[in-house]
Protein backbone atom coordinates (compact mmCIF):
# COMPACT_ATOMS: atom_id res chain seq x y z
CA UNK A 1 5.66 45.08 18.31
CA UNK A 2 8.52 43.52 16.25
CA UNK A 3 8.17 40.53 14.12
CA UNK A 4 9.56 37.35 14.18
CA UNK A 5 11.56 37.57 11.11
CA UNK A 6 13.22 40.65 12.12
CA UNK A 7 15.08 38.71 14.45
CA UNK A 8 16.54 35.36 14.60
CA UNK A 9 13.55 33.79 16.68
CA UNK A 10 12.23 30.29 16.88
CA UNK A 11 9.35 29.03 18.73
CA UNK A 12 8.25 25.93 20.70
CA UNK A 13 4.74 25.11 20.66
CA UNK A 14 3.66 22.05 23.29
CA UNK A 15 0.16 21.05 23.35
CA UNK A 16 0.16 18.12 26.16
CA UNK A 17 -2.84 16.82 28.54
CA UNK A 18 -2.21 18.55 31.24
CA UNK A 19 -0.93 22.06 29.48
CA UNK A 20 -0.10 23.98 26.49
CA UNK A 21 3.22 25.89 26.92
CA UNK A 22 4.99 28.42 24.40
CA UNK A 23 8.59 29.45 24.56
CA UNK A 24 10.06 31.87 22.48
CA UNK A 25 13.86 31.71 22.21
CA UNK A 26 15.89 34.01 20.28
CA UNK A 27 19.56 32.97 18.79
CA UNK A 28 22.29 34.85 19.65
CA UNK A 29 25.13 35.17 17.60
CA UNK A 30 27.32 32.26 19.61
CA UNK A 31 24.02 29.96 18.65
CA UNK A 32 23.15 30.03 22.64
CA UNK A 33 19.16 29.92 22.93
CA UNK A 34 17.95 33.39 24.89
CA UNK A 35 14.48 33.01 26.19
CA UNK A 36 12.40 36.24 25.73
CA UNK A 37 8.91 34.77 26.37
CA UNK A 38 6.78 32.42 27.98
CA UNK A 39 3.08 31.63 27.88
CA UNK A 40 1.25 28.22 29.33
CA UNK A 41 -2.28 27.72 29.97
CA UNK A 42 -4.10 24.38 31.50
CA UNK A 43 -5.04 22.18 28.36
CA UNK A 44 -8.56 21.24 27.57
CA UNK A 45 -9.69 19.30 24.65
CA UNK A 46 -6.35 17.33 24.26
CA UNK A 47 -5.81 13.64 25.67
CA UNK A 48 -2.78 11.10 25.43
CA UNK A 49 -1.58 13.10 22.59
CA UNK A 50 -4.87 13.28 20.96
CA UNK A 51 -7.53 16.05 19.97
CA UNK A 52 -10.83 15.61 21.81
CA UNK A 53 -12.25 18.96 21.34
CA UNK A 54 -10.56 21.30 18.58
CA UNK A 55 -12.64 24.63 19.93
CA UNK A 56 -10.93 23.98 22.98
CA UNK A 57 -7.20 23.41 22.21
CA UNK A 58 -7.21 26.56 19.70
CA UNK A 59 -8.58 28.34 23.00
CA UNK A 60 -5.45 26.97 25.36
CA UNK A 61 -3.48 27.58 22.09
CA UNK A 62 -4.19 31.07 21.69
CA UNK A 63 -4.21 31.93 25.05
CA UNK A 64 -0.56 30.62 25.17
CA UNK A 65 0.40 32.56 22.14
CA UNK A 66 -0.83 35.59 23.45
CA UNK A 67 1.12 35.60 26.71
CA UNK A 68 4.05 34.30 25.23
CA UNK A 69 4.03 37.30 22.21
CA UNK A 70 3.17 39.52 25.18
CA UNK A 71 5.76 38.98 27.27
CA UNK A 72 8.59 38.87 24.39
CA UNK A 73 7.27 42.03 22.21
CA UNK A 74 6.99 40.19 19.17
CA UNK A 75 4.73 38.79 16.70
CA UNK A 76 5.50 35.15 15.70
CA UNK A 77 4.26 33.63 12.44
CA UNK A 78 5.43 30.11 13.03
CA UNK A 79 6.29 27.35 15.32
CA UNK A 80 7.95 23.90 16.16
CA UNK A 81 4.90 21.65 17.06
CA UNK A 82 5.52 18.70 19.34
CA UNK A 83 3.84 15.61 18.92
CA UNK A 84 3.06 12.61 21.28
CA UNK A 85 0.47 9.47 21.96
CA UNK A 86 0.56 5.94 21.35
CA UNK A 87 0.43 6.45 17.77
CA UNK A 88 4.11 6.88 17.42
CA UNK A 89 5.84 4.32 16.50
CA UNK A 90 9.90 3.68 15.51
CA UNK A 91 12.04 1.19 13.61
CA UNK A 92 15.60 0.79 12.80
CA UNK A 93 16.45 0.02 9.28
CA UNK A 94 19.45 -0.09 6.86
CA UNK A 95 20.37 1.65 3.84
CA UNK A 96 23.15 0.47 1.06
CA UNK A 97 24.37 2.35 -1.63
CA UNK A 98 28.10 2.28 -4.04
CA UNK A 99 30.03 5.44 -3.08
CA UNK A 100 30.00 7.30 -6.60
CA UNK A 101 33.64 8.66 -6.77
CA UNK A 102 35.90 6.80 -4.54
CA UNK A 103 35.00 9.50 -1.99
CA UNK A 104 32.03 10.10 0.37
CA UNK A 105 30.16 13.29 -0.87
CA UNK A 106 27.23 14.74 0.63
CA UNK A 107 25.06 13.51 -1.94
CA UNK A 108 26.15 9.73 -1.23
CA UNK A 109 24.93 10.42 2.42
CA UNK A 110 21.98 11.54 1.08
CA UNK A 111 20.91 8.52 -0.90
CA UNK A 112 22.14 5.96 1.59
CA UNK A 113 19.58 7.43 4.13
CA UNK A 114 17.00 8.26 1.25
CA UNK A 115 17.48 3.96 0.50
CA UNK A 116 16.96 3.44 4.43
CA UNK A 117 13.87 5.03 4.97
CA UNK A 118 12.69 3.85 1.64
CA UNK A 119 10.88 0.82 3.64
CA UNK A 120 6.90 0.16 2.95
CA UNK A 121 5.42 2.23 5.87
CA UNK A 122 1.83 1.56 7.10
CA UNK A 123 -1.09 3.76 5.23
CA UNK A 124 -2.33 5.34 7.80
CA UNK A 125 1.25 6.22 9.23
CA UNK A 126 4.07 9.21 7.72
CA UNK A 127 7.28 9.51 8.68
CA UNK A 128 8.20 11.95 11.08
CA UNK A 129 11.60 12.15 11.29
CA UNK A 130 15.26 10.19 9.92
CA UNK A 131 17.72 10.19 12.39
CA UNK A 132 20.96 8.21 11.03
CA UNK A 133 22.73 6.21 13.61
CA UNK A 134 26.08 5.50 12.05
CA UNK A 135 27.74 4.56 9.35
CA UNK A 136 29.84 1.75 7.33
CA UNK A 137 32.19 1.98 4.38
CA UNK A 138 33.30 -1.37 3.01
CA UNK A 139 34.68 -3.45 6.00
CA UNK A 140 35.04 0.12 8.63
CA UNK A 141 32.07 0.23 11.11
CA UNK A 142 30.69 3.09 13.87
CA UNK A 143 31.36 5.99 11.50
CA UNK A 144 29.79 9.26 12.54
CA UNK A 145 30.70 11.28 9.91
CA UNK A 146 31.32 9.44 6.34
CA UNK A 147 32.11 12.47 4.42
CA UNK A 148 35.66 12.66 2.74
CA UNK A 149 36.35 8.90 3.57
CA UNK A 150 37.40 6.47 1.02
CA UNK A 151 35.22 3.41 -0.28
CA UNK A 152 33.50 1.57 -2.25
CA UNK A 153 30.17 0.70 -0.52
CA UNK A 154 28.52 2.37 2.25
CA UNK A 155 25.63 1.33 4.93
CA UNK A 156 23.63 3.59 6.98
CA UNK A 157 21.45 2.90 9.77
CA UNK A 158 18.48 4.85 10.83
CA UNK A 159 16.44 5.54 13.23
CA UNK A 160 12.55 6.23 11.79
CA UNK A 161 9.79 7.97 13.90
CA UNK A 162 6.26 7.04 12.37
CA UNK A 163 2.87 9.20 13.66
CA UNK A 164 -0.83 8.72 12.57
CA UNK A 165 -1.83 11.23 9.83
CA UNK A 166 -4.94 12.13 11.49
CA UNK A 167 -3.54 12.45 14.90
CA UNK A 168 -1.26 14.49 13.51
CA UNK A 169 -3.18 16.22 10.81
CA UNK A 170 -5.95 17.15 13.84
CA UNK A 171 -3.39 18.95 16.27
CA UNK A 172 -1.67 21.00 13.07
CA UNK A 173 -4.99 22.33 12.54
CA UNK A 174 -5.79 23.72 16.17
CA UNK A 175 -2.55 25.63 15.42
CA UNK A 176 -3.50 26.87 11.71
CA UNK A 177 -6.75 28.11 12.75
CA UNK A 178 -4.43 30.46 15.31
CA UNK A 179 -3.01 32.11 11.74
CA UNK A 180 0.06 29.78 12.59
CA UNK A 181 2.29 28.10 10.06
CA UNK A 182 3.75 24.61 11.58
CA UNK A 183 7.62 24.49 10.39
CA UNK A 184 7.69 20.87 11.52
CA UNK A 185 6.59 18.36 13.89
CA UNK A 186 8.75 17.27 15.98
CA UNK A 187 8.35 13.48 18.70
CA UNK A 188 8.23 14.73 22.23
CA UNK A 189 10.36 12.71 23.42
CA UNK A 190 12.56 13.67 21.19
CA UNK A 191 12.22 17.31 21.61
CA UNK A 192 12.53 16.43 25.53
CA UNK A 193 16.29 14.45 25.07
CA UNK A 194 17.65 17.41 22.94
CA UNK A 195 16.87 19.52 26.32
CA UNK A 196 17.73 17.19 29.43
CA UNK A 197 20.36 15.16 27.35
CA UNK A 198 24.50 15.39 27.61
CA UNK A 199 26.37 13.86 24.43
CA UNK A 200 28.97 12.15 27.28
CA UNK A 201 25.03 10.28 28.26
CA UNK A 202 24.26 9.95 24.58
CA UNK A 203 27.79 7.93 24.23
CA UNK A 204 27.64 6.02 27.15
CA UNK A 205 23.58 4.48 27.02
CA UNK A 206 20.85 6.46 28.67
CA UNK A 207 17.08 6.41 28.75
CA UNK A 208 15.25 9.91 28.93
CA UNK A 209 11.55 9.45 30.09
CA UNK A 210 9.25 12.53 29.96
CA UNK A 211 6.55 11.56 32.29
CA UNK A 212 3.58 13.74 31.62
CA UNK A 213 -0.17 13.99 32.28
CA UNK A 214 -1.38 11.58 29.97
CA UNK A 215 1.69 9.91 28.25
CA UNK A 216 5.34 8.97 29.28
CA UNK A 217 7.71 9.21 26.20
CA UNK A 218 10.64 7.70 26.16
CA UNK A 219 14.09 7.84 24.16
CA UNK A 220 17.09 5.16 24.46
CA UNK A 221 20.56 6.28 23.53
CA UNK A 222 23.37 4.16 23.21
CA UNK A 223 26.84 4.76 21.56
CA UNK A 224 26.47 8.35 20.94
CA UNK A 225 22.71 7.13 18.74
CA UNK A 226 18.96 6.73 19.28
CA UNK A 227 18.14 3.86 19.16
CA UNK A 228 14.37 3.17 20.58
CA UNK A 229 11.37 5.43 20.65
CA UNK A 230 7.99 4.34 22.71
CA UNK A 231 5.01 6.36 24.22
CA UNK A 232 3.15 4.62 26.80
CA UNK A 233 -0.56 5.74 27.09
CA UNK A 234 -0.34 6.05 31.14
CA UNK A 235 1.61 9.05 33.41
CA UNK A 236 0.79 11.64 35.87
CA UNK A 237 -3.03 11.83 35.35
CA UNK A 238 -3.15 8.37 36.58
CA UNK A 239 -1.73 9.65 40.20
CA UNK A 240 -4.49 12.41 40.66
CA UNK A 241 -6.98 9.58 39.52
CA UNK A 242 -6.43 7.79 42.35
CA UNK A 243 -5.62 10.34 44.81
CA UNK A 244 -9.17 11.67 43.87
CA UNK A 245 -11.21 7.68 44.40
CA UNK A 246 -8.98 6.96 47.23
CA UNK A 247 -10.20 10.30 49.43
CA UNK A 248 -12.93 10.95 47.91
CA UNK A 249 -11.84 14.40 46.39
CA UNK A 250 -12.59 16.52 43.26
CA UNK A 251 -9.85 15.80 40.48
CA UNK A 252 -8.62 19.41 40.75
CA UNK A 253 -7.94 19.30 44.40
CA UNK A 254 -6.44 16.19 44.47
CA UNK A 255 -3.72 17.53 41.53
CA UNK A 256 -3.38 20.20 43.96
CA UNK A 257 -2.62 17.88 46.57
CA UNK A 258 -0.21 15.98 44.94
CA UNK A 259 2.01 19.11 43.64
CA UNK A 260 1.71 20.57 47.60
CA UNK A 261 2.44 17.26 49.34
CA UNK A 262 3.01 14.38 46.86
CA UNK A 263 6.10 12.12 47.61
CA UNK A 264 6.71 8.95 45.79
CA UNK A 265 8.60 6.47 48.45
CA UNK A 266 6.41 6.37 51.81
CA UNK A 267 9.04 5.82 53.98
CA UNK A 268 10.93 9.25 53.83
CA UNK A 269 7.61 10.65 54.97
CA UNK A 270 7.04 11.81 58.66
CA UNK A 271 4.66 9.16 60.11
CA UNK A 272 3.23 12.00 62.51
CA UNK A 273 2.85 14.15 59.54
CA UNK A 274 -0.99 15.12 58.66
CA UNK A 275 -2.38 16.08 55.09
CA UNK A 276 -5.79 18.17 54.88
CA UNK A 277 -7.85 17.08 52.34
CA UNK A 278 -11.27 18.59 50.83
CA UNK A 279 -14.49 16.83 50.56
CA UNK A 280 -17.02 16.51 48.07
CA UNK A 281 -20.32 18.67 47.83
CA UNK A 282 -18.65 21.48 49.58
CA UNK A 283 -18.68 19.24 52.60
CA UNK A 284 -16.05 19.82 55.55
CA UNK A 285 -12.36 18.85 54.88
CA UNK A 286 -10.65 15.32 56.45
CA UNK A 287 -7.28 14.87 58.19
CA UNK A 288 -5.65 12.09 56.61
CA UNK A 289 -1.80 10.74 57.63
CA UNK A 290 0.25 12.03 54.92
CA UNK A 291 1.73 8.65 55.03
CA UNK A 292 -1.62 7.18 53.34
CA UNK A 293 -1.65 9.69 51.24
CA UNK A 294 2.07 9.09 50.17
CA UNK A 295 1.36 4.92 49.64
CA UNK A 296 -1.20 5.38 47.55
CA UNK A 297 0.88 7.64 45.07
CA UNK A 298 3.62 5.09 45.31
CA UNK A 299 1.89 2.41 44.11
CA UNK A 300 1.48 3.88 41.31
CA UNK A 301 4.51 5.21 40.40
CA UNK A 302 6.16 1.96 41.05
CA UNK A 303 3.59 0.84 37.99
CA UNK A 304 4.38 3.60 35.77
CA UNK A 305 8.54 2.59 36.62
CA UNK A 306 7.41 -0.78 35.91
CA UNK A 307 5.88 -0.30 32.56
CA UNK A 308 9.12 1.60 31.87
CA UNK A 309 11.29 -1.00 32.80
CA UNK A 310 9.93 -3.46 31.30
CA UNK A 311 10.58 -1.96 27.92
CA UNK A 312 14.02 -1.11 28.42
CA UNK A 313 15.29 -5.05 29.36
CA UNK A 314 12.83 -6.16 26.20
CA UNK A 315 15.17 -3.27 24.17
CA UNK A 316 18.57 -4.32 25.97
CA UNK A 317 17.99 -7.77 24.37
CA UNK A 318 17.19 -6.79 21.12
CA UNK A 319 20.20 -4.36 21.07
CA UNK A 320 22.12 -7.49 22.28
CA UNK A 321 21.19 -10.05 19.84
CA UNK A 322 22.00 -7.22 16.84
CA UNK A 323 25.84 -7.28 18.60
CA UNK A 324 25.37 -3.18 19.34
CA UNK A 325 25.89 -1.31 22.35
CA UNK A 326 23.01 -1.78 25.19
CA UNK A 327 24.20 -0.63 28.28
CA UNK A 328 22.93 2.25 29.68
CA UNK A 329 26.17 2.67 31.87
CA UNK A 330 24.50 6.59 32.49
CA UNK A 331 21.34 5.53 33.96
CA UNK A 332 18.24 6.88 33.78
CA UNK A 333 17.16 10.73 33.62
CA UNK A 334 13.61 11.29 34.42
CA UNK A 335 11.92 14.87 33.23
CA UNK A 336 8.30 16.01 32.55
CA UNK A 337 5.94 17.69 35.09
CA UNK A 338 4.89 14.11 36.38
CA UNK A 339 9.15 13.96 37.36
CA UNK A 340 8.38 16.73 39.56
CA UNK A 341 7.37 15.03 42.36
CA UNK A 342 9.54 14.16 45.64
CA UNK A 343 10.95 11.26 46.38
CA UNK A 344 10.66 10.17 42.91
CA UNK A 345 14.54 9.29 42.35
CA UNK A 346 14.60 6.88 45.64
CA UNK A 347 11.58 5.20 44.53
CA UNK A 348 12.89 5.22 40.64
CA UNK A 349 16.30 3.72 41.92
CA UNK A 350 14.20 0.79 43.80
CA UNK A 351 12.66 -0.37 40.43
CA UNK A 352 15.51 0.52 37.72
CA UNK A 353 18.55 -0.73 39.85
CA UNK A 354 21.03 1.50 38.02
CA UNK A 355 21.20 5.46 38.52
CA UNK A 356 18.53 7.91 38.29
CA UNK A 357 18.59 11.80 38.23
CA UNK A 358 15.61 14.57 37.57
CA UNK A 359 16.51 16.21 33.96
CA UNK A 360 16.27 20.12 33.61
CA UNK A 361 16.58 22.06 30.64
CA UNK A 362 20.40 22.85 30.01
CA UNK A 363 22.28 25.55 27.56
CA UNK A 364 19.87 28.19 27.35
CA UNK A 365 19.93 31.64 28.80
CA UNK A 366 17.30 34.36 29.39
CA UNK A 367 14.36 33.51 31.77
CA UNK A 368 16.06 30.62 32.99
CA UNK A 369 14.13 31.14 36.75
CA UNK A 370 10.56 30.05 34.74
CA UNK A 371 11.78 27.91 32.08
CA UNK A 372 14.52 25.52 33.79
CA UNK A 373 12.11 22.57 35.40
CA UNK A 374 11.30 19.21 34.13
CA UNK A 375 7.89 21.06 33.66
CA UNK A 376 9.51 22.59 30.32
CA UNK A 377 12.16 20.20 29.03
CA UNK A 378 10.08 19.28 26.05
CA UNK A 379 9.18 22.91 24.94
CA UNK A 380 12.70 24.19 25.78
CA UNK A 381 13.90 21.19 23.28
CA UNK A 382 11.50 22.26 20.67
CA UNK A 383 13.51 25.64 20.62
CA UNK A 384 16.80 23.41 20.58
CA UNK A 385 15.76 21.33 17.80
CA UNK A 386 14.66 24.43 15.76
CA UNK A 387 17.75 26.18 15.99
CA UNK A 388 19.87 23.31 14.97
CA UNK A 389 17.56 22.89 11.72
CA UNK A 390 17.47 26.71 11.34
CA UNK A 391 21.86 26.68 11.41
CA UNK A 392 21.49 23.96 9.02
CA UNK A 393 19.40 25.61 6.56
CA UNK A 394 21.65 28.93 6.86
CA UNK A 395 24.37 26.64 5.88
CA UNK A 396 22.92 25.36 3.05
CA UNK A 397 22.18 29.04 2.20
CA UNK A 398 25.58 30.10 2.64
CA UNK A 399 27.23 27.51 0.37
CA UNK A 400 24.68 27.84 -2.04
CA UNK A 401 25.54 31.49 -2.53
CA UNK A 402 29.33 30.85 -2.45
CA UNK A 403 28.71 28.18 -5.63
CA UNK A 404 26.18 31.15 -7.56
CA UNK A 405 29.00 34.24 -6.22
CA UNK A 406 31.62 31.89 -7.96
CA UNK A 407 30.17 31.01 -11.42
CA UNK A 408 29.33 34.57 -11.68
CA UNK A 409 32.99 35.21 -11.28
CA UNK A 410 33.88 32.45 -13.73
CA UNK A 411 31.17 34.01 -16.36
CA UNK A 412 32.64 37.67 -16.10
CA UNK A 413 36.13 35.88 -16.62
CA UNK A 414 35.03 34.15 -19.38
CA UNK A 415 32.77 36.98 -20.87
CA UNK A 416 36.55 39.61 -20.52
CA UNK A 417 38.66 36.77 -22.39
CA UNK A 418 36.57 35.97 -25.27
């Protein structure tokens, strides 16, 4: 079996409500993400992004691990952990700082968005991750990229992800007592938009919703930035709930019956169409009209929509009354095993008015026939995430040894003339 750090590997590690899944991508040399293994297990002990039994989770954890090592031949030592529940919390701030020497270095970036995220922060609460939004030197706004540009002064907005330190200090441990190092946490939703997300829908506005078992996470993107972060406590779980009171059902039959002949709008459904459905206390099974079945799941999508609605027109005003971008001119791109369902764009259109598509991993190769469902968007963006932070760090290394290779070179000049 060959290790992880005899190859250029990097890991995804999701631990959700409804399952744990483990992807292991390895980097090729054009920085394309080749899949080489795959384990996912249903998750027990974990709920709305929080740890309700830690025997269990390092169970579902392990067992993922194991298939996933299995399957690629390798032994990892590390992973990128995703992290979700209504815990998480975002704000924008600003940073200001005088440009040192006339020119932007990459130290003055670094302070400006070291100033912005220098904000009082609740106790209880860390910072997860920095993610500038752009940039302003002097009187020049919407700069992406500051470095080399003349100034004097220079703002930076942020975007800040907050977590719980418990929440998050409970699901690192499940996956230390697997002898497994955590290289960083990482939001789902997040994770999800780096997977599902074009940068022409980044530019112009988009909202990514991972609907999941027991959370919906959602990212908003507007002029090429994110902008707003929210987890609502309520998803997919919901739907087997009350597919389960409504017939009268055990929970795991109705899940089954939702994945085998869920749809969310009722009237695309055949109204001859019938739906068997098992009983309780191995009593005999009931023919219901699919139909029934079908306007019972729609009702509460069109609640879950709503919820999500609702929070994008409160953002859209905010982002209006701060004079920034708010439109989401691309719509709305729905992903997570909850998105899975039929019918779910036609009802989603209904509610959102604007466009609506199903996101699916893009730009990675290898077992793409597993991996490239909503079901896997967040773990597949996991890998994403970790290779752009793993390119980073190499090119930090690299110029780091260029500035040591050169003073050596300066020193054995200096050492030859005097």
């Amino acid at each position: 079996m060959i290790k992880a750090t005899d190859r250029k590997l990097v890991v995804g590690l999701e631990v959700g409500t409804a399952k744990v899944a483990t992807l292991i991508g390895e980097i090729l040399p054009d920085s394309i993400v080749n899949i080489i293994g795959i384990g996912s297990c249903l998750s027990r002990g974990m709920d709305k992004g929080s740890v309700t039994d830690l025997e269990s989770i390092v169970k579902c954890v392990q067992k993922a691990i194991d298939q996933a090592e299995l399957m690629a031949d390798c032994q990892i030592c590390s992973v990128y952990l995703a992290l979700s529940g209504k815990h998480i919390t975002c704000q924008n701030e600003i940073g200001i700082v005088p440009i040192s020497d006339e020119e932007v270095t990459q130290d003055d970036v670094e302070n400006v968005v070291h100033t912005a995220k220098s904000v009082r922060i609740s106790d209880e609460h860390r910072i997860l991750h920095v993610i500038p939004q752009e940039y302003t030197i002097d009187n020049q706004q919407g700069i992406k990229n500051p470095i080399g540009l003349f100034g004097v002064r220079m703002h930076a907005k942020v975007h800040l992800i907050t977590c719980h330190n418990d929440m998050a200090k409970n699901i690192v441990k499940a996956v230390d007592r697997c002898a497994l190092r955590v290289e960083q946490l990482i939001f789902s939703g997040l994770a999800s938009s780096f997977a599902v997300l074009t940068e022409e829908e980044r530019e112009l506005g988009v909202c990514v919703v991972d609907i999941g078992g027991g959370t919906m996470d959602i990212a908003i993107y507007t002029g090429g930035a994110l902008r707003h972060t929210k987890v609502i406590p309520y998803a997919g779980n919901l739907v087997t709930s009350d597919i389960a009171y409504a017939f009268g059902t055990p929970l795991t039959d109705a899940e089954s019956i939702k994945i085998q002949y869920g749809y969310a709008i009722e009237t695309l459904v055949n109204k001859d169409e019938n739906v068997e459905i098992p009983n309780l206390a191995g009593q005999a099974p009931r023919i219901f009209h699919r139909r029934t079945l079908t306007k019972v799941i729609e009702a509460r999508y069109i609640e879950l929509l709503n919820f999500i609605n609702d929070e994008i027109l409160q953002i859209q005003e905010q982002l209006c009354q701060q004079s920034a971008k708010y439109h989401l001119a691309a719509g709305i791109v729905l992903t997570g095993g909850a998105a899975q369902i039929e019918g779910l764009v036609a009802c989603a259109q209904k509610v959102f008015k604007m466009q609506v598509r199903i996101g699916q991993p893009l730009n990675i190769t290898g077992l793409t026939d597993y991996v490239q469902k909503p079901y896997y968007s967040t773990a597949v963006g996991l890998l994403l995430y970790g290779k752009e932070l793993q390119m980073n760090a190499d090119t930090e290394l690299e110029k780091r040894s260029s500035i040591r290779s050169w003073f050596k070179r300066f020193n054995d000049w200096i050492k030859k003339e005097f």
